[in-house]
ModelCIF file with pLDDT and N, C-alpha, C, O atoms, coordinates in Angstrom:
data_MODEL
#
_entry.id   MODEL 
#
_entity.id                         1 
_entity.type                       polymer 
_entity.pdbx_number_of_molecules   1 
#
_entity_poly.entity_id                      1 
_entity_poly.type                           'polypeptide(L)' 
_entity_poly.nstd_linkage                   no 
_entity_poly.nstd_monomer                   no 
_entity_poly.pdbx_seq_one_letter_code       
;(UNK)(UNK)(UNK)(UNK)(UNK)(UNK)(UNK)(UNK)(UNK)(UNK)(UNK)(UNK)(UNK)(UNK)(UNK)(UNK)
(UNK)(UNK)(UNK)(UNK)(UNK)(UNK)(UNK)(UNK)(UNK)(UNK)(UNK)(UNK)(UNK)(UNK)(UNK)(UNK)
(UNK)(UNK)(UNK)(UNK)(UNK)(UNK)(UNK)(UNK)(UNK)(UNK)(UNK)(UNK)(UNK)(UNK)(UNK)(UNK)
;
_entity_poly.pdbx_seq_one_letter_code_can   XXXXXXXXXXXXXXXXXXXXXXXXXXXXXXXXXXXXXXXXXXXXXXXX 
_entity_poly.pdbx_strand_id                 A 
#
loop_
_entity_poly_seq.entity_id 
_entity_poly_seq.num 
_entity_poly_seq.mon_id 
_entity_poly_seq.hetero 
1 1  UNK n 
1 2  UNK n 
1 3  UNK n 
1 4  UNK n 
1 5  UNK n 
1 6  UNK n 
1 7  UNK n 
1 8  UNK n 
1 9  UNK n 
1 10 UNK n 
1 11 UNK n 
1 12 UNK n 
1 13 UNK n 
1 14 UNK n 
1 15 UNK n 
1 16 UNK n 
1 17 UNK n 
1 18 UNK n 
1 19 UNK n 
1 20 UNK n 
1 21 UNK n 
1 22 UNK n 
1 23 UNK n 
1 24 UNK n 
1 25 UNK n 
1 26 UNK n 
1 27 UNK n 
1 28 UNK n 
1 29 UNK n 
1 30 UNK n 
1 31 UNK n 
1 32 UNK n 
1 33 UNK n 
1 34 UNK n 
1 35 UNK n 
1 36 UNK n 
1 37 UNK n 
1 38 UNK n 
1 39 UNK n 
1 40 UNK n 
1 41 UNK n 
1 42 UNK n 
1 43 UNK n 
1 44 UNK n 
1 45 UNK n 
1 46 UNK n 
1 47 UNK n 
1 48 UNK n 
#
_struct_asym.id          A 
_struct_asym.entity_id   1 
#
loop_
_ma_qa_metric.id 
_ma_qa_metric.mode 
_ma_qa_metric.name 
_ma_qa_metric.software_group_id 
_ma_qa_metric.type 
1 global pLDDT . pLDDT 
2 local  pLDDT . pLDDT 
#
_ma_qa_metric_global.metric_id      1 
_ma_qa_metric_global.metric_value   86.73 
_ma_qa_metric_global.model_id       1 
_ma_qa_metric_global.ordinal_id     1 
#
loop_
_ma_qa_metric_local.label_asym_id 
_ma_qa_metric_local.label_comp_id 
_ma_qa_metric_local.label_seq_id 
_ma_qa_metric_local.metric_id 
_ma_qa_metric_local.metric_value 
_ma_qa_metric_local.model_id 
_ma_qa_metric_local.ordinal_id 
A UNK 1  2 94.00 1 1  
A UNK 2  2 94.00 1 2  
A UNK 3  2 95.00 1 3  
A UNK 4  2 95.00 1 4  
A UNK 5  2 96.00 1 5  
A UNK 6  2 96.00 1 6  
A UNK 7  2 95.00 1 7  
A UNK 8  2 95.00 1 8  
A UNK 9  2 90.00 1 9  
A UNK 10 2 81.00 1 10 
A UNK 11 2 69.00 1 11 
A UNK 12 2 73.00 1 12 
A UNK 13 2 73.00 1 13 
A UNK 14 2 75.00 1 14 
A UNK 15 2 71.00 1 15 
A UNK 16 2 67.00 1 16 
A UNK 17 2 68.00 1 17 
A UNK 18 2 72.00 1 18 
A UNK 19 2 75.00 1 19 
A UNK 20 2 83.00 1 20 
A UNK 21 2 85.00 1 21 
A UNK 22 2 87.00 1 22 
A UNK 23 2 90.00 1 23 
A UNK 24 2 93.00 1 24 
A UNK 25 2 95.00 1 25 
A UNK 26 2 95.00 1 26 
A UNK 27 2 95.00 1 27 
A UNK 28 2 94.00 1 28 
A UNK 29 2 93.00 1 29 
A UNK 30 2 93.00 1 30 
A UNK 31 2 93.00 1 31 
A UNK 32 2 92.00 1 32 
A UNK 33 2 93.00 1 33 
A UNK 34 2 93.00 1 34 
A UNK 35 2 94.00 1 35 
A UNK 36 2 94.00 1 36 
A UNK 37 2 95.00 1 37 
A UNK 38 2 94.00 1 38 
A UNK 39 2 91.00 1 39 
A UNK 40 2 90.00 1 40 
A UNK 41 2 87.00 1 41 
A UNK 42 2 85.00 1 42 
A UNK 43 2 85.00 1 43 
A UNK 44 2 81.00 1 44 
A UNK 45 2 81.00 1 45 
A UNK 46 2 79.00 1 46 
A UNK 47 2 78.00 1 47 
A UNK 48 2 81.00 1 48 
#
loop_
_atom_site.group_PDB 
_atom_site.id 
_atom_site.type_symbol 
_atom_site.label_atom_id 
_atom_site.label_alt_id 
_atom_site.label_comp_id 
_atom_site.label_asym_id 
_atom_site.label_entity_id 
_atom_site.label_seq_id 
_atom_site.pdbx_PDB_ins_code 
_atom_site.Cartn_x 
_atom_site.Cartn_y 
_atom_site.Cartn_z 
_atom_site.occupancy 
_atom_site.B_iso_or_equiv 
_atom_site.pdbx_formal_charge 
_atom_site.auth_seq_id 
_atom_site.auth_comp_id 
_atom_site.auth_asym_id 
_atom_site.auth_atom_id 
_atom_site.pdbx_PDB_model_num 
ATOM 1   N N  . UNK A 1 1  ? 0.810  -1.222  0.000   1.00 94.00 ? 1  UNK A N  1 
ATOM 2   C CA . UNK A 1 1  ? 0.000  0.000   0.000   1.00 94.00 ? 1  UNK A CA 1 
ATOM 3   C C  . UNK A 1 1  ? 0.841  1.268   0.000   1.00 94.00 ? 1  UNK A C  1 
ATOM 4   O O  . UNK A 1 1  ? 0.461  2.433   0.122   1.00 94.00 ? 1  UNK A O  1 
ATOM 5   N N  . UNK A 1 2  ? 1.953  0.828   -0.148  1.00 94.00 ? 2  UNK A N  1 
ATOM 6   C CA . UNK A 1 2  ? 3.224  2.385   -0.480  1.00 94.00 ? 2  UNK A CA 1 
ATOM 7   C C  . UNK A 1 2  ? 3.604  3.004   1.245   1.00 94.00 ? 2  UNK A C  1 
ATOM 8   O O  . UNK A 1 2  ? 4.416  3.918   1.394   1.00 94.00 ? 2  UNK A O  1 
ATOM 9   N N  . UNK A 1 3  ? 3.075  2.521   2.130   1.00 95.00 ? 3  UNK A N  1 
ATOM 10  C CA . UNK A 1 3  ? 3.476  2.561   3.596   1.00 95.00 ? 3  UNK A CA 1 
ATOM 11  C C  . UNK A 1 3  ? 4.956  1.995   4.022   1.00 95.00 ? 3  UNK A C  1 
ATOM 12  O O  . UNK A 1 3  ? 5.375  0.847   3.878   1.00 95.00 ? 3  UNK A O  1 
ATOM 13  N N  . UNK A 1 4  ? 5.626  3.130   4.588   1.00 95.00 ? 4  UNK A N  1 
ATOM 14  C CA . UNK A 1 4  ? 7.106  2.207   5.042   1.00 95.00 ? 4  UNK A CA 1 
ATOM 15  C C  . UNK A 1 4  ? 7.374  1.514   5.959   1.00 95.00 ? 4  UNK A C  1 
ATOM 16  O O  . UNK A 1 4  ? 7.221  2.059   7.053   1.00 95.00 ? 4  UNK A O  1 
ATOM 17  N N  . UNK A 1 5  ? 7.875  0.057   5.972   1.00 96.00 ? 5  UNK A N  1 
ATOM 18  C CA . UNK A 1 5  ? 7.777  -0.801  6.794   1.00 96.00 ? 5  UNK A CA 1 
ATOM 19  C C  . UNK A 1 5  ? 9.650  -1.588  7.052   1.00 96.00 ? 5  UNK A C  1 
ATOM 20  O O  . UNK A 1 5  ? 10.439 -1.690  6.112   1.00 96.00 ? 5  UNK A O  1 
ATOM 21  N N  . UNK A 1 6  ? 9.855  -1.867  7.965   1.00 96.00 ? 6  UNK A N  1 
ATOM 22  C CA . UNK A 1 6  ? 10.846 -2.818  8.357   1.00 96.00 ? 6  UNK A CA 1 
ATOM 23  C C  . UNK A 1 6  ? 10.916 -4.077  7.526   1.00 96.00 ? 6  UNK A C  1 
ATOM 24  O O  . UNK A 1 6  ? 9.794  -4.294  7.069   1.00 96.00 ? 6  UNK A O  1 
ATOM 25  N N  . UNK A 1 7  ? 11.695 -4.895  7.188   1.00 95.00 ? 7  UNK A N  1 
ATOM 26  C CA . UNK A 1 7  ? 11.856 -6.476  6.524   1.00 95.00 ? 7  UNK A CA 1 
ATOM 27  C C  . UNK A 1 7  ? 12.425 -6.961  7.780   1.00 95.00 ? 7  UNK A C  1 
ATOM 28  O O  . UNK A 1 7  ? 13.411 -6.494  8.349   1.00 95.00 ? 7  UNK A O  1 
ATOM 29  N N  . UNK A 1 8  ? 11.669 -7.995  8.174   1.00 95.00 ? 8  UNK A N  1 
ATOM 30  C CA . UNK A 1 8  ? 12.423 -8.873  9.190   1.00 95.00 ? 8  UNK A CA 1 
ATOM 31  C C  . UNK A 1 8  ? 12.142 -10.465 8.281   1.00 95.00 ? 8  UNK A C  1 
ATOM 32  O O  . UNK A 1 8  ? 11.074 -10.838 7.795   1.00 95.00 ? 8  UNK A O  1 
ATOM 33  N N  . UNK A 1 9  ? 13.496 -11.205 8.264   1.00 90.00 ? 9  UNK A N  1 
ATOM 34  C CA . UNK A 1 9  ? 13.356 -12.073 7.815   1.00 90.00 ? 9  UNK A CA 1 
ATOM 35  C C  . UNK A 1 9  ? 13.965 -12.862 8.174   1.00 90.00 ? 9  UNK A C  1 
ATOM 36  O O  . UNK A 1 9  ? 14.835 -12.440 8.935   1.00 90.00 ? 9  UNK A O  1 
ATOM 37  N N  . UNK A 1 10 ? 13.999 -14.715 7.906   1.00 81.00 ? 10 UNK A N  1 
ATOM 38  C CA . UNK A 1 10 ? 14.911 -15.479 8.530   1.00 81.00 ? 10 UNK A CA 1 
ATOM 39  C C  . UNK A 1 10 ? 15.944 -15.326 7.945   1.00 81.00 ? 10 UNK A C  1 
ATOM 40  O O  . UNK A 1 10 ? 15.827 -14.623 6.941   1.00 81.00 ? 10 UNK A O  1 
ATOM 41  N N  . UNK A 1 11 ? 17.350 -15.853 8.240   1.00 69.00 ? 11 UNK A N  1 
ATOM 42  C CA . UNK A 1 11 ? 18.833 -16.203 7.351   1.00 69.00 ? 11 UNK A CA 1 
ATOM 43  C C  . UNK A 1 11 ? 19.327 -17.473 7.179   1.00 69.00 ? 11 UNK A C  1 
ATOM 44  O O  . UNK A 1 11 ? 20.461 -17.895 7.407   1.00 69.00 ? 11 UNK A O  1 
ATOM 45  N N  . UNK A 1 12 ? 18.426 -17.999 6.783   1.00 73.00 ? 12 UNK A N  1 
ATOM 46  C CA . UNK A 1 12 ? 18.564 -20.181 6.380   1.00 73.00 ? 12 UNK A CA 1 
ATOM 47  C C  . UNK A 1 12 ? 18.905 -20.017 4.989   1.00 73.00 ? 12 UNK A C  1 
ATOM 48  O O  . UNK A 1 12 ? 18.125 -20.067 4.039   1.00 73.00 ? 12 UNK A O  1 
ATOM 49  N N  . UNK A 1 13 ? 20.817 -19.707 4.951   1.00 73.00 ? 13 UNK A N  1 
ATOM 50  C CA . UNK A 1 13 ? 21.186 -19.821 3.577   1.00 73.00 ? 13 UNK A CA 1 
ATOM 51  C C  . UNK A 1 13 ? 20.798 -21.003 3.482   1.00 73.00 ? 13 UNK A C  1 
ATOM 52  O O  . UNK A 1 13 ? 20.690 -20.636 2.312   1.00 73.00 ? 13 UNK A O  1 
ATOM 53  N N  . UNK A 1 14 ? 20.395 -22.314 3.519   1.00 75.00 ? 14 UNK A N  1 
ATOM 54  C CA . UNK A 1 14 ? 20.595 -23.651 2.822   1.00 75.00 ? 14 UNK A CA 1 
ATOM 55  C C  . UNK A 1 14 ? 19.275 -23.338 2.125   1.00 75.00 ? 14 UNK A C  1 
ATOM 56  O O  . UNK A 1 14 ? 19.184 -23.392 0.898   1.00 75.00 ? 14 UNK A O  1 
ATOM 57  N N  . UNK A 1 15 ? 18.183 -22.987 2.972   1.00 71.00 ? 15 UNK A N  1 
ATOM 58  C CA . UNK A 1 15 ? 17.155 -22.707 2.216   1.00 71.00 ? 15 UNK A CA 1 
ATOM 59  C C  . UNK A 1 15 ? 17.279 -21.961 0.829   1.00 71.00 ? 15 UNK A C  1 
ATOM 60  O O  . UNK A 1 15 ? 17.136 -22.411 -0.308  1.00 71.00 ? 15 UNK A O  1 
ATOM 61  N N  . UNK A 1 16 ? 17.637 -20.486 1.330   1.00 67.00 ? 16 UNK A N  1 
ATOM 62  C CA . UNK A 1 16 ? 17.283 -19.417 0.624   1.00 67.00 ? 16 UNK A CA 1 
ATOM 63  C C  . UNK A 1 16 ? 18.359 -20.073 -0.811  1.00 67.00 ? 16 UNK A C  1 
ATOM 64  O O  . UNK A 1 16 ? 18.217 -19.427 -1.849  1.00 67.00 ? 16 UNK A O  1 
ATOM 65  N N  . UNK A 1 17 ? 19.212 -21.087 -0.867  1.00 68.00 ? 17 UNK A N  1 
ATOM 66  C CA . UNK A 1 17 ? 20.281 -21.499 -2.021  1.00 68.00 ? 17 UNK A CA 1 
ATOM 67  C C  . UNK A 1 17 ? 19.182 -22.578 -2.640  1.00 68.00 ? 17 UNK A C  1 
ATOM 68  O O  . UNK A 1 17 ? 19.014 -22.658 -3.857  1.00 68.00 ? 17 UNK A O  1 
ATOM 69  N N  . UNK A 1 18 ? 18.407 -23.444 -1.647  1.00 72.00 ? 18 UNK A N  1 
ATOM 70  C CA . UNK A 1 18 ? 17.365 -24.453 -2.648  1.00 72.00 ? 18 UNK A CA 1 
ATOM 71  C C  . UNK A 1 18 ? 16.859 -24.073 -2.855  1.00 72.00 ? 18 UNK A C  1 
ATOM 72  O O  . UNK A 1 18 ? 16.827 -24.372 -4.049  1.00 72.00 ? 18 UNK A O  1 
ATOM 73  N N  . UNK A 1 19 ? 15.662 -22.975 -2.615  1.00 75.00 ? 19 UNK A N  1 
ATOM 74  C CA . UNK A 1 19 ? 14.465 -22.644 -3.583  1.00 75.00 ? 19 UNK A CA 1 
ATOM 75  C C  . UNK A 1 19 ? 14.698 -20.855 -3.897  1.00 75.00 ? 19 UNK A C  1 
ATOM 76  O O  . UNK A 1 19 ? 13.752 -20.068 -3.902  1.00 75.00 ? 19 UNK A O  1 
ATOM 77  N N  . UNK A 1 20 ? 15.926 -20.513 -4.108  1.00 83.00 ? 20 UNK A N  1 
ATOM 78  C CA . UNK A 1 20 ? 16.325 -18.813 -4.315  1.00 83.00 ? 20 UNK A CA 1 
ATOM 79  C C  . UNK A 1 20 ? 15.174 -18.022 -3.893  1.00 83.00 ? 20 UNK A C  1 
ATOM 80  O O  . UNK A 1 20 ? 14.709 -17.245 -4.727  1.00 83.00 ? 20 UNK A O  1 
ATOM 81  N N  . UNK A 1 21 ? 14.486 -18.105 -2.419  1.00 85.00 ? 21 UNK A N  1 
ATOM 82  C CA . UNK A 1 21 ? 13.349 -17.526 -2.200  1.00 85.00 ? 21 UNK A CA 1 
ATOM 83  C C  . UNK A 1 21 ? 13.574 -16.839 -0.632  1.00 85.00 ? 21 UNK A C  1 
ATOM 84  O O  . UNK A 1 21 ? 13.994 -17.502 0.317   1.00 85.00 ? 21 UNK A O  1 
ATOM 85  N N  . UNK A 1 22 ? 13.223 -15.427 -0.553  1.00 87.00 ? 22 UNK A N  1 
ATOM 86  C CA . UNK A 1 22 ? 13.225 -14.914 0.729   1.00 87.00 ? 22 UNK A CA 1 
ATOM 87  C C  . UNK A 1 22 ? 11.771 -15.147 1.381   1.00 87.00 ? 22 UNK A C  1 
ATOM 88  O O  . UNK A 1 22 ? 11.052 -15.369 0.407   1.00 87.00 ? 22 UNK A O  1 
ATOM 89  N N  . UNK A 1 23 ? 11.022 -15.203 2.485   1.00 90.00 ? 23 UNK A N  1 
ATOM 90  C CA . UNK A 1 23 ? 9.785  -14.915 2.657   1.00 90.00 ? 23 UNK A CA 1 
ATOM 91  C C  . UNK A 1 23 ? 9.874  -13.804 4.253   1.00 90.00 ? 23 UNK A C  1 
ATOM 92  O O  . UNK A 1 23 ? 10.241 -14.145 5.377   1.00 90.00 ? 23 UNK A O  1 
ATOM 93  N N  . UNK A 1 24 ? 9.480  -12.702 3.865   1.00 93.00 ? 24 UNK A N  1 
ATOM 94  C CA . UNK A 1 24 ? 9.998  -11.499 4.392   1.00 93.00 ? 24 UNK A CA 1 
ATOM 95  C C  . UNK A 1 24 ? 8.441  -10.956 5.382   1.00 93.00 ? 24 UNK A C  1 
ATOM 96  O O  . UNK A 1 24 ? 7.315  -10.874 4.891   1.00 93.00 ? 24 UNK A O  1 
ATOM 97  N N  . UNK A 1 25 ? 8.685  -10.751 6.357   1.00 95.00 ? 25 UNK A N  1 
ATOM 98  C CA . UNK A 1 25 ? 7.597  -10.160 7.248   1.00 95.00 ? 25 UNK A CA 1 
ATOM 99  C C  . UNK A 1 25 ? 7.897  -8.495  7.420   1.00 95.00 ? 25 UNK A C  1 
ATOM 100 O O  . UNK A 1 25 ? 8.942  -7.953  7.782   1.00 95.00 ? 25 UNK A O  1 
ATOM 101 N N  . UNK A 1 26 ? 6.655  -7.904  7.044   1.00 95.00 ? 26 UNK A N  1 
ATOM 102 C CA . UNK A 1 26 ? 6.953  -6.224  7.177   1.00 95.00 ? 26 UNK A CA 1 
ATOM 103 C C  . UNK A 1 26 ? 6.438  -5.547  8.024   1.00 95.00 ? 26 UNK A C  1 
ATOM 104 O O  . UNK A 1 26 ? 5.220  -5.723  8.041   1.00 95.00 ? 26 UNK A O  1 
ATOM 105 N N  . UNK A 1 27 ? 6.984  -4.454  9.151   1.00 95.00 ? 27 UNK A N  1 
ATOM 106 C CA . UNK A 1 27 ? 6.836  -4.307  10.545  1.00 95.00 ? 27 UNK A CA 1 
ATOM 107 C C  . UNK A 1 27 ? 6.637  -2.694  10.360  1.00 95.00 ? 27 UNK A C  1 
ATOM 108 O O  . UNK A 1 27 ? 7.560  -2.156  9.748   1.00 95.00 ? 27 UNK A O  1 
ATOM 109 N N  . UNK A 1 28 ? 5.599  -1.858  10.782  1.00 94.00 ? 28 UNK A N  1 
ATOM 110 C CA . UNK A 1 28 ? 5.535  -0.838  10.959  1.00 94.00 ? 28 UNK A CA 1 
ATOM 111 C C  . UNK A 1 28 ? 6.801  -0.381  11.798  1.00 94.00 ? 28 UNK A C  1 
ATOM 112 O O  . UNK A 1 28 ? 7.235  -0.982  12.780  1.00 94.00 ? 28 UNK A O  1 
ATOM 113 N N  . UNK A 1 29 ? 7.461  1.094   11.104  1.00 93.00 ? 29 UNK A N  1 
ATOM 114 C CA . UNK A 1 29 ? 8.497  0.905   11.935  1.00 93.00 ? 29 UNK A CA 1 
ATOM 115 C C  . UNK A 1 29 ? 8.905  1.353   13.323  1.00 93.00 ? 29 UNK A C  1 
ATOM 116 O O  . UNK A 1 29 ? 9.764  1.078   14.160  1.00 93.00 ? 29 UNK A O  1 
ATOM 117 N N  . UNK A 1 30 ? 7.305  2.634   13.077  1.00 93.00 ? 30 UNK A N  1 
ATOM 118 C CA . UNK A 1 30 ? 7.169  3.206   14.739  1.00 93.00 ? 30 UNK A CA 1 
ATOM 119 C C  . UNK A 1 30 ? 6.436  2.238   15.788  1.00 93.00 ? 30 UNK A C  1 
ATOM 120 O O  . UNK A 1 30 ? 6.868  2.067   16.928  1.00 93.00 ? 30 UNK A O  1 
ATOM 121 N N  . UNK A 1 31 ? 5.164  1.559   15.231  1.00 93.00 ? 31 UNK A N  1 
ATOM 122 C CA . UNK A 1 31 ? 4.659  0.662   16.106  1.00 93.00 ? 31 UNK A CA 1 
ATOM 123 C C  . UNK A 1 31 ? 4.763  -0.724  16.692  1.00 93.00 ? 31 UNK A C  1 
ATOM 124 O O  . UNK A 1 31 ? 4.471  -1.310  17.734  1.00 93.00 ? 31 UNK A O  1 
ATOM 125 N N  . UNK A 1 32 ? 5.420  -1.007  15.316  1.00 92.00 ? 32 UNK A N  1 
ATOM 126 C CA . UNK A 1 32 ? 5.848  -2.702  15.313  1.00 92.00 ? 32 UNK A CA 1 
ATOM 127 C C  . UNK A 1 32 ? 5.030  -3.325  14.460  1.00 92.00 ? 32 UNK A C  1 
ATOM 128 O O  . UNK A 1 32 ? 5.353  -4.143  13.598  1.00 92.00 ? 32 UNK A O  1 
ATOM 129 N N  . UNK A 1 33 ? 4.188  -3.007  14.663  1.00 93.00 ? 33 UNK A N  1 
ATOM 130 C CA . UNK A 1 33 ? 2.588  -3.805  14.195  1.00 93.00 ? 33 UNK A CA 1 
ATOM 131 C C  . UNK A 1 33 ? 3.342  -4.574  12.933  1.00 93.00 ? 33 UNK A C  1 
ATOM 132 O O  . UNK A 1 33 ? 4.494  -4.463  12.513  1.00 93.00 ? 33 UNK A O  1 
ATOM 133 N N  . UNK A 1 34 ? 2.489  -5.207  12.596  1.00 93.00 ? 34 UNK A N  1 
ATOM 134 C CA . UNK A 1 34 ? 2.723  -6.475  11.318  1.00 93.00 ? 34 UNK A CA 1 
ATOM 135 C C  . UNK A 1 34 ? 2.018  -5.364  10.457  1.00 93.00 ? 34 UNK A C  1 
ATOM 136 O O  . UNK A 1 34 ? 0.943  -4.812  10.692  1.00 93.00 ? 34 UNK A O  1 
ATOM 137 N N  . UNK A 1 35 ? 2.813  -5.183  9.483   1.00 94.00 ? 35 UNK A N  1 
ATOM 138 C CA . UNK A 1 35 ? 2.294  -4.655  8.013   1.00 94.00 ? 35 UNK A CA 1 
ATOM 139 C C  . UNK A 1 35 ? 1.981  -5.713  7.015   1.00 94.00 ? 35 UNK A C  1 
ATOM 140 O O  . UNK A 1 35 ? 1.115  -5.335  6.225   1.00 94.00 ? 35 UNK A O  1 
ATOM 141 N N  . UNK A 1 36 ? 2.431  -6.968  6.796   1.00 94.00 ? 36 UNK A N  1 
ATOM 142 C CA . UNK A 1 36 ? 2.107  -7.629  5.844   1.00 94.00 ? 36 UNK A CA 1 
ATOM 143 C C  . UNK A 1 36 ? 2.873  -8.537  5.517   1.00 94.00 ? 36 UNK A C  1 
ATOM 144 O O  . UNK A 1 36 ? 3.238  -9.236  6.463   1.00 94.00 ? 36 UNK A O  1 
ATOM 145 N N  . UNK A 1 37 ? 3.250  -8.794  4.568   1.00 95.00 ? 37 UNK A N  1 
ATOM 146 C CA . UNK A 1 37 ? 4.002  -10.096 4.318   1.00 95.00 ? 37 UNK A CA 1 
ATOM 147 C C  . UNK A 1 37 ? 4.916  -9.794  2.545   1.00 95.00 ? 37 UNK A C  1 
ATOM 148 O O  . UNK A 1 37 ? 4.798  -8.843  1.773   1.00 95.00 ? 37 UNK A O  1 
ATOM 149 N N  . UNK A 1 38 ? 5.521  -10.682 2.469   1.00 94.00 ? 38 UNK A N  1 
ATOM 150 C CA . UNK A 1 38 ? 6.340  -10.406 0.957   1.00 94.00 ? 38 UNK A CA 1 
ATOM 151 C C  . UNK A 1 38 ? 6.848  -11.822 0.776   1.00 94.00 ? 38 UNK A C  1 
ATOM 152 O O  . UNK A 1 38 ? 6.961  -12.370 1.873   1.00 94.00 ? 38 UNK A O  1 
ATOM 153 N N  . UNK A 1 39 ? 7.108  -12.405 0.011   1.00 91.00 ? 39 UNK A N  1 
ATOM 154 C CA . UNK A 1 39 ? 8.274  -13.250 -0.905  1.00 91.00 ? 39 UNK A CA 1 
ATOM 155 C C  . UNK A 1 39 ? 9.281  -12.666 -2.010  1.00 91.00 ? 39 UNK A C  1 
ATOM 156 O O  . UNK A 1 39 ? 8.920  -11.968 -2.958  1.00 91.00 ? 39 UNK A O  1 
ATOM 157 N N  . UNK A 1 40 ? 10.530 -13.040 -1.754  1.00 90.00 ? 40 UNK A N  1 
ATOM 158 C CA . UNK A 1 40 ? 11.561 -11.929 -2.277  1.00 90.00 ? 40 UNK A CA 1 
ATOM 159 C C  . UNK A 1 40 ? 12.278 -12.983 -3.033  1.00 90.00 ? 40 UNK A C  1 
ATOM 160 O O  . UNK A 1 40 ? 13.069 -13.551 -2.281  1.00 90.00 ? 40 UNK A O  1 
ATOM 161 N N  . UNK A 1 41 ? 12.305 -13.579 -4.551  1.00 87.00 ? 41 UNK A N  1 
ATOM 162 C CA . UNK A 1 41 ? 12.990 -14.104 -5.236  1.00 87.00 ? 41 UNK A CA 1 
ATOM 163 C C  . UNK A 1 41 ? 14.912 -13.346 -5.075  1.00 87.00 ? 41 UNK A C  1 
ATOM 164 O O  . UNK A 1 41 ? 15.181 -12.218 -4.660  1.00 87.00 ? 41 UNK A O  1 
ATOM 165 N N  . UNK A 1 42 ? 15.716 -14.192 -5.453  1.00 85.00 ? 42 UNK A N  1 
ATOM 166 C CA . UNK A 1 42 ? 16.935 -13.907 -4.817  1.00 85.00 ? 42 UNK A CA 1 
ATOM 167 C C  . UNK A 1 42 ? 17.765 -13.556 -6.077  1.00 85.00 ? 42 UNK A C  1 
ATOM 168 O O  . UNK A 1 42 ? 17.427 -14.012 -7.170  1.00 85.00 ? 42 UNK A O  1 
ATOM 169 N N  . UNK A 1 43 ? 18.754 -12.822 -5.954  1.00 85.00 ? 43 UNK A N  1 
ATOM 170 C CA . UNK A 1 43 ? 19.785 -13.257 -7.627  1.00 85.00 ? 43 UNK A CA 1 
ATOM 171 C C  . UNK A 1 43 ? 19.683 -14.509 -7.610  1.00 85.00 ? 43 UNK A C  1 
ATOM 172 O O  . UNK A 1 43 ? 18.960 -15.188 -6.880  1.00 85.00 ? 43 UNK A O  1 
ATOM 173 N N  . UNK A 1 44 ? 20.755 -15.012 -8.806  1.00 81.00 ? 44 UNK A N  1 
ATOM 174 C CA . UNK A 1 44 ? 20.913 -15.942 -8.881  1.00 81.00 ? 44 UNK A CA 1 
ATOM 175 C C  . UNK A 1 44 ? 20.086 -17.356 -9.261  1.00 81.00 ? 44 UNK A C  1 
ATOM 176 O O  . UNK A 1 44 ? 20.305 -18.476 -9.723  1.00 81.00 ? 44 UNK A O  1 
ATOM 177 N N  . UNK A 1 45 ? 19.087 -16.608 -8.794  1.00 81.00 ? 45 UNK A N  1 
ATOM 178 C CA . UNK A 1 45 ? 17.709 -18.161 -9.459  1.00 81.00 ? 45 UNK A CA 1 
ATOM 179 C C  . UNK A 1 45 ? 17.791 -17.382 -10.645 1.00 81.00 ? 45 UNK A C  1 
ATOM 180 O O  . UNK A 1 45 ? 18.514 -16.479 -11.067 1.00 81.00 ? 45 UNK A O  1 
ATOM 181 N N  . UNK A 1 46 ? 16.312 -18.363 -11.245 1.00 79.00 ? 46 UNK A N  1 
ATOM 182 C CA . UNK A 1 46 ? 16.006 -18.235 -12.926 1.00 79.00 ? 46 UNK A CA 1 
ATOM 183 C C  . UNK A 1 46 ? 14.277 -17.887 -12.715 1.00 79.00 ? 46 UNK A C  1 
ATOM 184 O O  . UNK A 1 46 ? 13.689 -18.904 -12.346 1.00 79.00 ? 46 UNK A O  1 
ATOM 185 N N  . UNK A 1 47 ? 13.627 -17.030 -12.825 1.00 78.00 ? 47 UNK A N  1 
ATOM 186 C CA . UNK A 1 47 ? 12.104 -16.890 -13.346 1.00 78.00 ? 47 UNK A CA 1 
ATOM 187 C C  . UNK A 1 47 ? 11.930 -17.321 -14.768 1.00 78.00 ? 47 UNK A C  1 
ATOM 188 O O  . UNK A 1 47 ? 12.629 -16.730 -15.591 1.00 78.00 ? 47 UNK A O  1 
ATOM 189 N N  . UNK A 1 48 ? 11.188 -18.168 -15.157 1.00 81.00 ? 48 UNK A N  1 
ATOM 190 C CA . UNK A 1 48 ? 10.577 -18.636 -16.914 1.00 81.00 ? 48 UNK A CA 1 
ATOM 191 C C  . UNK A 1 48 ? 12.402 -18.384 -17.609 1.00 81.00 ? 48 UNK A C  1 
ATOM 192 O O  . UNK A 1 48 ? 12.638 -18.565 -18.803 1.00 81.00 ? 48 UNK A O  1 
#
């Protein structure tokens, strides 16, 4: 919604190297509150 938010995310390179995928939680940055959610494709993979 164009609102600025924090990325808090895990750091499981083994993961993030098998499926080149971040899955990113977004944190209001004055309140905390949960803003939402994301999946963050990585370099290095291939889309189509």
């Amino acid at each position: 919604l164009g609102r600025p938010a924090l990325v808090v995310s895990r750091t499981d390179r083994e993961f993030a190297e098998l499926a080149n995928l971040r899955d990113e939680v977004l944190i209001d940055p004055e309140t905390f509150a949960c803003r939402g959610k994301r999946g963050v494709y990585l370099v290095g993979g291939k889309i189509d």
